[in-house]
C-alpha atoms as a PDB file:
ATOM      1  CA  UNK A   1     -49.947  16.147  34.316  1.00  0.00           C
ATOM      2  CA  UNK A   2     -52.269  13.463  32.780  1.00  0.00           C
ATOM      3  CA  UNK A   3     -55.982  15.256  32.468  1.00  0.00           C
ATOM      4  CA  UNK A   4     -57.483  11.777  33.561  1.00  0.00           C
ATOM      5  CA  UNK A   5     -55.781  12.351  37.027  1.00  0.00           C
ATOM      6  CA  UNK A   6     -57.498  13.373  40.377  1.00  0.00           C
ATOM      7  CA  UNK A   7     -56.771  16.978  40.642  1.00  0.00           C
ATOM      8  CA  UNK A   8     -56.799  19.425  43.708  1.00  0.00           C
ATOM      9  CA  UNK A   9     -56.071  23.055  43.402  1.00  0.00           C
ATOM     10  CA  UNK A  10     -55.548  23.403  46.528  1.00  0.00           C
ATOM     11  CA  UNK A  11     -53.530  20.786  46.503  1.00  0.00           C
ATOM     12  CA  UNK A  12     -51.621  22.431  43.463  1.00  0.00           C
ATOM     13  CA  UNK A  13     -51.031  25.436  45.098  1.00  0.00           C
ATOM     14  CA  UNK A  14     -49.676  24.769  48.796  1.00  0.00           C
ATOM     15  CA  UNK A  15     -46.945  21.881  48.541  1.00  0.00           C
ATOM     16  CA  UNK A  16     -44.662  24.509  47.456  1.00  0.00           C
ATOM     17  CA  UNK A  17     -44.893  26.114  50.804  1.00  0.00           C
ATOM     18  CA  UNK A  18     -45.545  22.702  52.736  1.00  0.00           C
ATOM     19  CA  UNK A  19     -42.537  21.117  51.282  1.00  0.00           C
ATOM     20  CA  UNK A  20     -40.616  24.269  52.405  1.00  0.00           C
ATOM     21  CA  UNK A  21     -41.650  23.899  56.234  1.00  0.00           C
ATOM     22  CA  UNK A  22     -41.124  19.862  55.411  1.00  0.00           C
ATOM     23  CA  UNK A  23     -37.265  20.242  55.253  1.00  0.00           C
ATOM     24  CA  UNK A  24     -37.088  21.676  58.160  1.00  0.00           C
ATOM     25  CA  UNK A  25     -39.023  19.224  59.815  1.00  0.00           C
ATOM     26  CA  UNK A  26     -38.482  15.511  58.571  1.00  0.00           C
ATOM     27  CA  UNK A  27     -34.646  15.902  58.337  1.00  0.00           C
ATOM     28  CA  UNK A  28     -33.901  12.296  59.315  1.00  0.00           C
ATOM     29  CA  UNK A  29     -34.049   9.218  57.166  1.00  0.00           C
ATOM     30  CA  UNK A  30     -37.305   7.317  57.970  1.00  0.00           C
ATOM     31  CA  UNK A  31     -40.967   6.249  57.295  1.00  0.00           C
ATOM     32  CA  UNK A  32     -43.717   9.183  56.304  1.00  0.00           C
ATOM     33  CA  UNK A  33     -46.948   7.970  57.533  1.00  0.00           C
ATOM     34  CA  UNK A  34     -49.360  10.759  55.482  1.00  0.00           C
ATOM     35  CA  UNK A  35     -53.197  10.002  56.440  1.00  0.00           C
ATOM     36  CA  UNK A  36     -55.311  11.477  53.814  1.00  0.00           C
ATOM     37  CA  UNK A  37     -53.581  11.342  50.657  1.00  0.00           C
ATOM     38  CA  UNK A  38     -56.387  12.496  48.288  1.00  0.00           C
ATOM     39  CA  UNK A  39     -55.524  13.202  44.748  1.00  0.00           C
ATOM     40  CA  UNK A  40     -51.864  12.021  45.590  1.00  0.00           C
ATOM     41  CA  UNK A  41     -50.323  15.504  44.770  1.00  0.00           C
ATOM     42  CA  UNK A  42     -48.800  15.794  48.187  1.00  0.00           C
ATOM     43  CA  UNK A  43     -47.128  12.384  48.044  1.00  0.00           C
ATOM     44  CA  UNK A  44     -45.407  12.378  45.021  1.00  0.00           C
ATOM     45  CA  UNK A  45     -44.497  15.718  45.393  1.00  0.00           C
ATOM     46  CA  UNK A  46     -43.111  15.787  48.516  1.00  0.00           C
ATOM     47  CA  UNK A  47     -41.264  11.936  47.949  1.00  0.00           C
ATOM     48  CA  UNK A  48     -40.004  13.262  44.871  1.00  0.00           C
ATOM     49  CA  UNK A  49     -38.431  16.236  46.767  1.00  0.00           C
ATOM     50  CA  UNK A  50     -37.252  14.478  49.951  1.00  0.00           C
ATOM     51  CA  UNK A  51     -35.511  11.004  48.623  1.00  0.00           C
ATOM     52  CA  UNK A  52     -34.167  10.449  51.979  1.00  0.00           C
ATOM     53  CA  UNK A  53     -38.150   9.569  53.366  1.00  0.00           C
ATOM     54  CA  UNK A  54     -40.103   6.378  52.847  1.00  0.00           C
ATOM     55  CA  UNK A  55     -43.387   7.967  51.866  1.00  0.00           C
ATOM     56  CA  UNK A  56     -46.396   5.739  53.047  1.00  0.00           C
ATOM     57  CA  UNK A  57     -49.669   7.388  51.791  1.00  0.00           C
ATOM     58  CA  UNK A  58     -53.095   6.457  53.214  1.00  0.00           C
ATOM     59  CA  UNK A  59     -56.830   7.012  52.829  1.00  0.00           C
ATOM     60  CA  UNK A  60     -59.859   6.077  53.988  1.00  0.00           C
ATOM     61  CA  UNK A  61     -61.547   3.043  52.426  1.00  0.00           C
ATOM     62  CA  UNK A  62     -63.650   4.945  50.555  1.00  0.00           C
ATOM     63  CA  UNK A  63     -61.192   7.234  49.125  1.00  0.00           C
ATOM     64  CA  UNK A  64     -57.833   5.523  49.027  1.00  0.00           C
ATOM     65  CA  UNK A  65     -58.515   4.296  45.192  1.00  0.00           C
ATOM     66  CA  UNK A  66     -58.158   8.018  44.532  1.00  0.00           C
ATOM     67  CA  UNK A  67     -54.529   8.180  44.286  1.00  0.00           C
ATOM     68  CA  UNK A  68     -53.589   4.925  43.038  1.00  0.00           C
ATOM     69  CA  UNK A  69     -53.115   5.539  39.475  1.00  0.00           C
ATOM     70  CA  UNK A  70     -50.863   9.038  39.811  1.00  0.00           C
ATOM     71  CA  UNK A  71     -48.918   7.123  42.567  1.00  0.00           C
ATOM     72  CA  UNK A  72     -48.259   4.207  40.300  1.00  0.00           C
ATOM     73  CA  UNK A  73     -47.483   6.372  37.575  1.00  0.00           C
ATOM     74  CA  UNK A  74     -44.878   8.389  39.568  1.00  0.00           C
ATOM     75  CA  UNK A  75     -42.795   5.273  39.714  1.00  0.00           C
ATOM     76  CA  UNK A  76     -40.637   6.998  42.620  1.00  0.00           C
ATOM     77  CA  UNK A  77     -38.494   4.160  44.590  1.00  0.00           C
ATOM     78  CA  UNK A  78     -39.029   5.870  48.083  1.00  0.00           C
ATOM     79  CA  UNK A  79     -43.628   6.319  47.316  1.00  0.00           C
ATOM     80  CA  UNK A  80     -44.604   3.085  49.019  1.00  0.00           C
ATOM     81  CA  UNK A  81     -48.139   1.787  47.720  1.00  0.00           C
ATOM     82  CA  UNK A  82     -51.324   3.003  49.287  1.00  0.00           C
ATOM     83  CA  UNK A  83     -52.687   1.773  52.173  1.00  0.00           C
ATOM     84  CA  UNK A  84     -56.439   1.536  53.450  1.00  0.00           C
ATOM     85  CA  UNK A  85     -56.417   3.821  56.613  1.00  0.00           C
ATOM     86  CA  UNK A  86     -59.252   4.371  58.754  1.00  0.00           C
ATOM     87  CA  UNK A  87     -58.426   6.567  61.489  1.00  0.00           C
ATOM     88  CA  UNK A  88     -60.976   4.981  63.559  1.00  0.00           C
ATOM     89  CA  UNK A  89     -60.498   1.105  63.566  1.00  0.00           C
ATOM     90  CA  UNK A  90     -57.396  -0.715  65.138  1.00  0.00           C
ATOM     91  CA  UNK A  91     -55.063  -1.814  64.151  1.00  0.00           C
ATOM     92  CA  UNK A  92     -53.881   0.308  62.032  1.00  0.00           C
ATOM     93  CA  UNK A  93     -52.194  -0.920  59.175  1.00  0.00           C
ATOM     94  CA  UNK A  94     -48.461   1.021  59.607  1.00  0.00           C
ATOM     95  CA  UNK A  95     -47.394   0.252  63.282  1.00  0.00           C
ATOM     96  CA  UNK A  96     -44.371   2.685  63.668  1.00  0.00           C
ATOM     97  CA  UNK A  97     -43.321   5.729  61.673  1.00  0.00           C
ATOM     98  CA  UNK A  98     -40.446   8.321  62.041  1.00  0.00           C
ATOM     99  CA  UNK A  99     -42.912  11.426  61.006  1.00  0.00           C
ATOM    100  CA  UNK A 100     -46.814  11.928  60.651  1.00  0.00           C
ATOM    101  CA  UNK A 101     -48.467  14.409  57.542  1.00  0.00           C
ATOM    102  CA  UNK A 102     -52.021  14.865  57.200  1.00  0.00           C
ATOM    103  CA  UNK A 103     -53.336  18.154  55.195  1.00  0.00           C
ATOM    104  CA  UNK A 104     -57.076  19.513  55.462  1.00  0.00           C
ATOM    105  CA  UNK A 105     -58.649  16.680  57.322  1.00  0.00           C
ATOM    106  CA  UNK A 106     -59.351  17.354  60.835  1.00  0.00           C
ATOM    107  CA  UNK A 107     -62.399  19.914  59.856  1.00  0.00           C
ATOM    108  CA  UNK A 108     -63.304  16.990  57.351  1.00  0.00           C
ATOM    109  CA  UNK A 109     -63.422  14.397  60.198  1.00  0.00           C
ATOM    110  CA  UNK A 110     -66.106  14.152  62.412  1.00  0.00           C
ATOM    111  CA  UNK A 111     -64.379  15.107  66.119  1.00  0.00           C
ATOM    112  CA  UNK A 112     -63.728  11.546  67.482  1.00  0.00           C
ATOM    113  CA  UNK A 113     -62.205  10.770  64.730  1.00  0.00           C
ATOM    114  CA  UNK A 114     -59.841  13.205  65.111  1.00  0.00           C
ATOM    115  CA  UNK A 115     -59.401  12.274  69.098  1.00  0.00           C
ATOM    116  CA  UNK A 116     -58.609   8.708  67.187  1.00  0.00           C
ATOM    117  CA  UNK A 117     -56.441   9.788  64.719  1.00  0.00           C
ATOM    118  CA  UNK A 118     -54.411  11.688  67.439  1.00  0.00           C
ATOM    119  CA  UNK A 119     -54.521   8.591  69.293  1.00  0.00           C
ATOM    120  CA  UNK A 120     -53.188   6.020  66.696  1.00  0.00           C
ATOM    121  CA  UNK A 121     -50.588   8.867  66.154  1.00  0.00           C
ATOM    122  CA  UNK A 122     -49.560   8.773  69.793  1.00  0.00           C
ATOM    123  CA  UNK A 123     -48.558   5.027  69.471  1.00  0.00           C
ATOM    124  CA  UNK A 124     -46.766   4.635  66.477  1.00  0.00           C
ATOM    125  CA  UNK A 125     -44.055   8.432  66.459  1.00  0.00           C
ATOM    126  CA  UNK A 126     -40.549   7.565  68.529  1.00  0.00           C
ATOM    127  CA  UNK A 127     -39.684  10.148  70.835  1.00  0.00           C
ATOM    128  CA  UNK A 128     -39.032  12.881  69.106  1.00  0.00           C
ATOM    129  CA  UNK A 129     -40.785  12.161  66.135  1.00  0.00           C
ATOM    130  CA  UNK A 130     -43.348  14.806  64.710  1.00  0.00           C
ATOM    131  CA  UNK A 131     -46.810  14.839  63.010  1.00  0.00           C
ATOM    132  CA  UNK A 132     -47.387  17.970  61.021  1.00  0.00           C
ATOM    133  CA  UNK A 133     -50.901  18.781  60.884  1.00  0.00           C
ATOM    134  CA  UNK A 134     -51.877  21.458  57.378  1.00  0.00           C
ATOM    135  CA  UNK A 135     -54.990  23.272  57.614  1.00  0.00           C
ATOM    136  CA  UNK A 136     -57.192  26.058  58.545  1.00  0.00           C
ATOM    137  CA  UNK A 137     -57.356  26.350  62.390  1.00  0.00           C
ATOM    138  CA  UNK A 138     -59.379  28.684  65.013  1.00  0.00           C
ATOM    139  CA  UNK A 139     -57.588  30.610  68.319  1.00  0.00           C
ATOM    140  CA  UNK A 140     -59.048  30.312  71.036  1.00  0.00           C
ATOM    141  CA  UNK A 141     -62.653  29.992  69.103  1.00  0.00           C
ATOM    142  CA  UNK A 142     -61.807  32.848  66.814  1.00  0.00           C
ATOM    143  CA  UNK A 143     -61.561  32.841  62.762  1.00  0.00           C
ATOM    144  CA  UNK A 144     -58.573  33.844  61.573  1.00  0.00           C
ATOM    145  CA  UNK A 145     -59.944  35.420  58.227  1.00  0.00           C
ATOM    146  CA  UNK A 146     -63.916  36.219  57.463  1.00  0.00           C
ATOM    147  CA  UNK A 147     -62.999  33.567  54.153  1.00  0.00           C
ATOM    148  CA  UNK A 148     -62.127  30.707  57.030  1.00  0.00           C
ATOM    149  CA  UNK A 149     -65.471  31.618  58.912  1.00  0.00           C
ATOM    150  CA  UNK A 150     -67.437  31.223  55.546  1.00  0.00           C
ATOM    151  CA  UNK A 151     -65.491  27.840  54.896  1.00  0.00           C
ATOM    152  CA  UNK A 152     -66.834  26.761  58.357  1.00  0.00           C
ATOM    153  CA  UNK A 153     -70.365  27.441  57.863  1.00  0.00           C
ATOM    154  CA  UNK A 154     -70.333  25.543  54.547  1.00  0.00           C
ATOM    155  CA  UNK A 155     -68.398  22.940  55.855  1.00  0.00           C
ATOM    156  CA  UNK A 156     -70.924  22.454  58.692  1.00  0.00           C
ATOM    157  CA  UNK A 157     -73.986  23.204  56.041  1.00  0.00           C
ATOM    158  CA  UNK A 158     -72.805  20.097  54.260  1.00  0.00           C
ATOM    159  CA  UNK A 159     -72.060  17.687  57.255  1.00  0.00           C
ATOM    160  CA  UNK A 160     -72.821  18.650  60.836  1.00  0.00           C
ATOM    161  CA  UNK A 161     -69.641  16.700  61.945  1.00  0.00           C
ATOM    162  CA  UNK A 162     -67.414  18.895  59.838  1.00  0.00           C
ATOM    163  CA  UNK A 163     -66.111  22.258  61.070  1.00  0.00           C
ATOM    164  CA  UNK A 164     -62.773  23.957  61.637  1.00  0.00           C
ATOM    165  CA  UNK A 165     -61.424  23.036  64.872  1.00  0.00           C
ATOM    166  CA  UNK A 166     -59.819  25.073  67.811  1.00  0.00           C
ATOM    167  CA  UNK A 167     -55.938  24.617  67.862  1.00  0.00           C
ATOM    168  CA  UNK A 168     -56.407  24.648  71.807  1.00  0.00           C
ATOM    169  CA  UNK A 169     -59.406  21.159  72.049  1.00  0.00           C
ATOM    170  CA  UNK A 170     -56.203  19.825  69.207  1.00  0.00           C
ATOM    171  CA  UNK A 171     -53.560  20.682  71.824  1.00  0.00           C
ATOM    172  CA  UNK A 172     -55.412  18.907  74.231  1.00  0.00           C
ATOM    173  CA  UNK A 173     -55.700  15.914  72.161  1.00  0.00           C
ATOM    174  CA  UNK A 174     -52.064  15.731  71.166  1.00  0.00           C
ATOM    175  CA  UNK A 175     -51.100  15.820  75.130  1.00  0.00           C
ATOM    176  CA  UNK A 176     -52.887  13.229  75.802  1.00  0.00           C
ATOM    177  CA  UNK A 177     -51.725  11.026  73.110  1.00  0.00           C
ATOM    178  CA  UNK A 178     -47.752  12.144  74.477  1.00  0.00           C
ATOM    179  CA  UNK A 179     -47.627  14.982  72.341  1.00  0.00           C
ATOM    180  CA  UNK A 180     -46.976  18.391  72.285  1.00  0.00           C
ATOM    181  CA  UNK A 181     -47.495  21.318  70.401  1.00  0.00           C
ATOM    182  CA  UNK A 182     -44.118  22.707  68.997  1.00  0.00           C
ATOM    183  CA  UNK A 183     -44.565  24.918  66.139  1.00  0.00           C
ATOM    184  CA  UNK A 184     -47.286  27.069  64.589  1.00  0.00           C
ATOM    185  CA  UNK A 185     -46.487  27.936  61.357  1.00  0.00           C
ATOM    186  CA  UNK A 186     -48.618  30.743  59.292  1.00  0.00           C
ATOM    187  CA  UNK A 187     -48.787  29.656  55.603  1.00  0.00           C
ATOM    188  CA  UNK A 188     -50.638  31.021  52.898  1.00  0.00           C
ATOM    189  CA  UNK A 189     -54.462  31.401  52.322  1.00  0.00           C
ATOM    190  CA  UNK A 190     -55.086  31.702  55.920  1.00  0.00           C
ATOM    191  CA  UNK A 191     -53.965  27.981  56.723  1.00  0.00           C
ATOM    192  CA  UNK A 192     -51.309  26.795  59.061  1.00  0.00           C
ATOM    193  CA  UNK A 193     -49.131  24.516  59.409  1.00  0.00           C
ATOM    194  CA  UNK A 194     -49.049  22.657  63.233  1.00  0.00           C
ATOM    195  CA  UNK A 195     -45.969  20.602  64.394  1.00  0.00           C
ATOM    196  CA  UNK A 196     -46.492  18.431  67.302  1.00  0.00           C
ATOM    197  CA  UNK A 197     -43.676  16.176  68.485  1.00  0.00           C
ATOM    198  CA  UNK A 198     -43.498  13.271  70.597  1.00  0.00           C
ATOM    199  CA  UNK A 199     -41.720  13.620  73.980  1.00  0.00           C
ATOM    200  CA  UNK A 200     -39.467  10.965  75.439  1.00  0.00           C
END
């Protein structure tokens, strides 16, 4: 790993077990839309490990510089370049995709972005298509760990918008956008991993 590279962790440490529930999951040929791509760990990990995908990865404006340089410098023939994504102006610029991925960004996004994102979603998966969703999550309005509660209060101590978000208000998002909520998958360090597929 080059030293001058945007490095997460986190990151680091889950796409082993992501890329496990992955196969699983996007087992047809077809277009990866990620939204968030961050440091770009995911992406090239998970394009590297699934040649079969077209992996589009996308950021915000203000972040999507971010990956550029470890993208470029994966030189994979299936990591499309990054794209300028913000989840809450239309158009968007990827129209259809096969499969969704976005890790740790719902509790990031302030909540209508997150009704947007779902929305966007809704009208670009095929029937049947899914759109994994990797993060920490609340039941029912419960923590699942005293660690995820303490993320939650610094999350919201930062930026009032920001907070881990009920997998039920999600549900009801998805549902509304034609989705609906398959899979709940535990994964380590008190995350999860939702799949949420679109119906025909």
């Amino acid at each position: 790993m080059s030293t001058h590279l945007p490095f997460s962790q986190a990151c680091e440490n889950n796409k082993g077990p992501i890329l496990d529930r992955l196969r699983d999951i996007f087992t047809a040929p077809g277009t990866v839309l990620e939204i968030g791509t961050g440091t770009g760990q995911h992406a090239e990990h998970f394009a590297a490990a699934l040649p079969h995908l077209q992996w589009q990865p996308t950021d915000h404006p203000r972040a999507a510089h971010l990956a550029v340089a470890r993208l470029e410098q994966a030189v994979l023939p299936n990591l499309l370049p990054m794209l300028e994504l913000d989840v809450a102006t239309t158009p968007w610029p990827v129209q259809t995709a096969h499969w969704v991925f976005s890790a740790n960004t719902a509790h990031i996004m302030a909540w209508e972005e997150v009704e947007k994102m779902f929305q966007g979603i809704g009208t670009c998966l095929p029937a049947g298509g899914a759109f994994c969703l990797y993060g920490p999550f609340r039941h029912q309005g419960e923590f699942t760990s005293e660690s995820n509660r303490a993320f939650d209060q610094s999350l919201k101590d930062n930026a009032s918008h920001m907070g881990i978000r009920d997998i039920e208000a999600l549900s009801e998002l998805a549902e509304a956008a034609g989705l609906a909520l398959r899979d709940d998958h535990l994964m380590p360090a008190n995350n999860e991993l939702l799949v949420f597929v679109r119906g025909g």
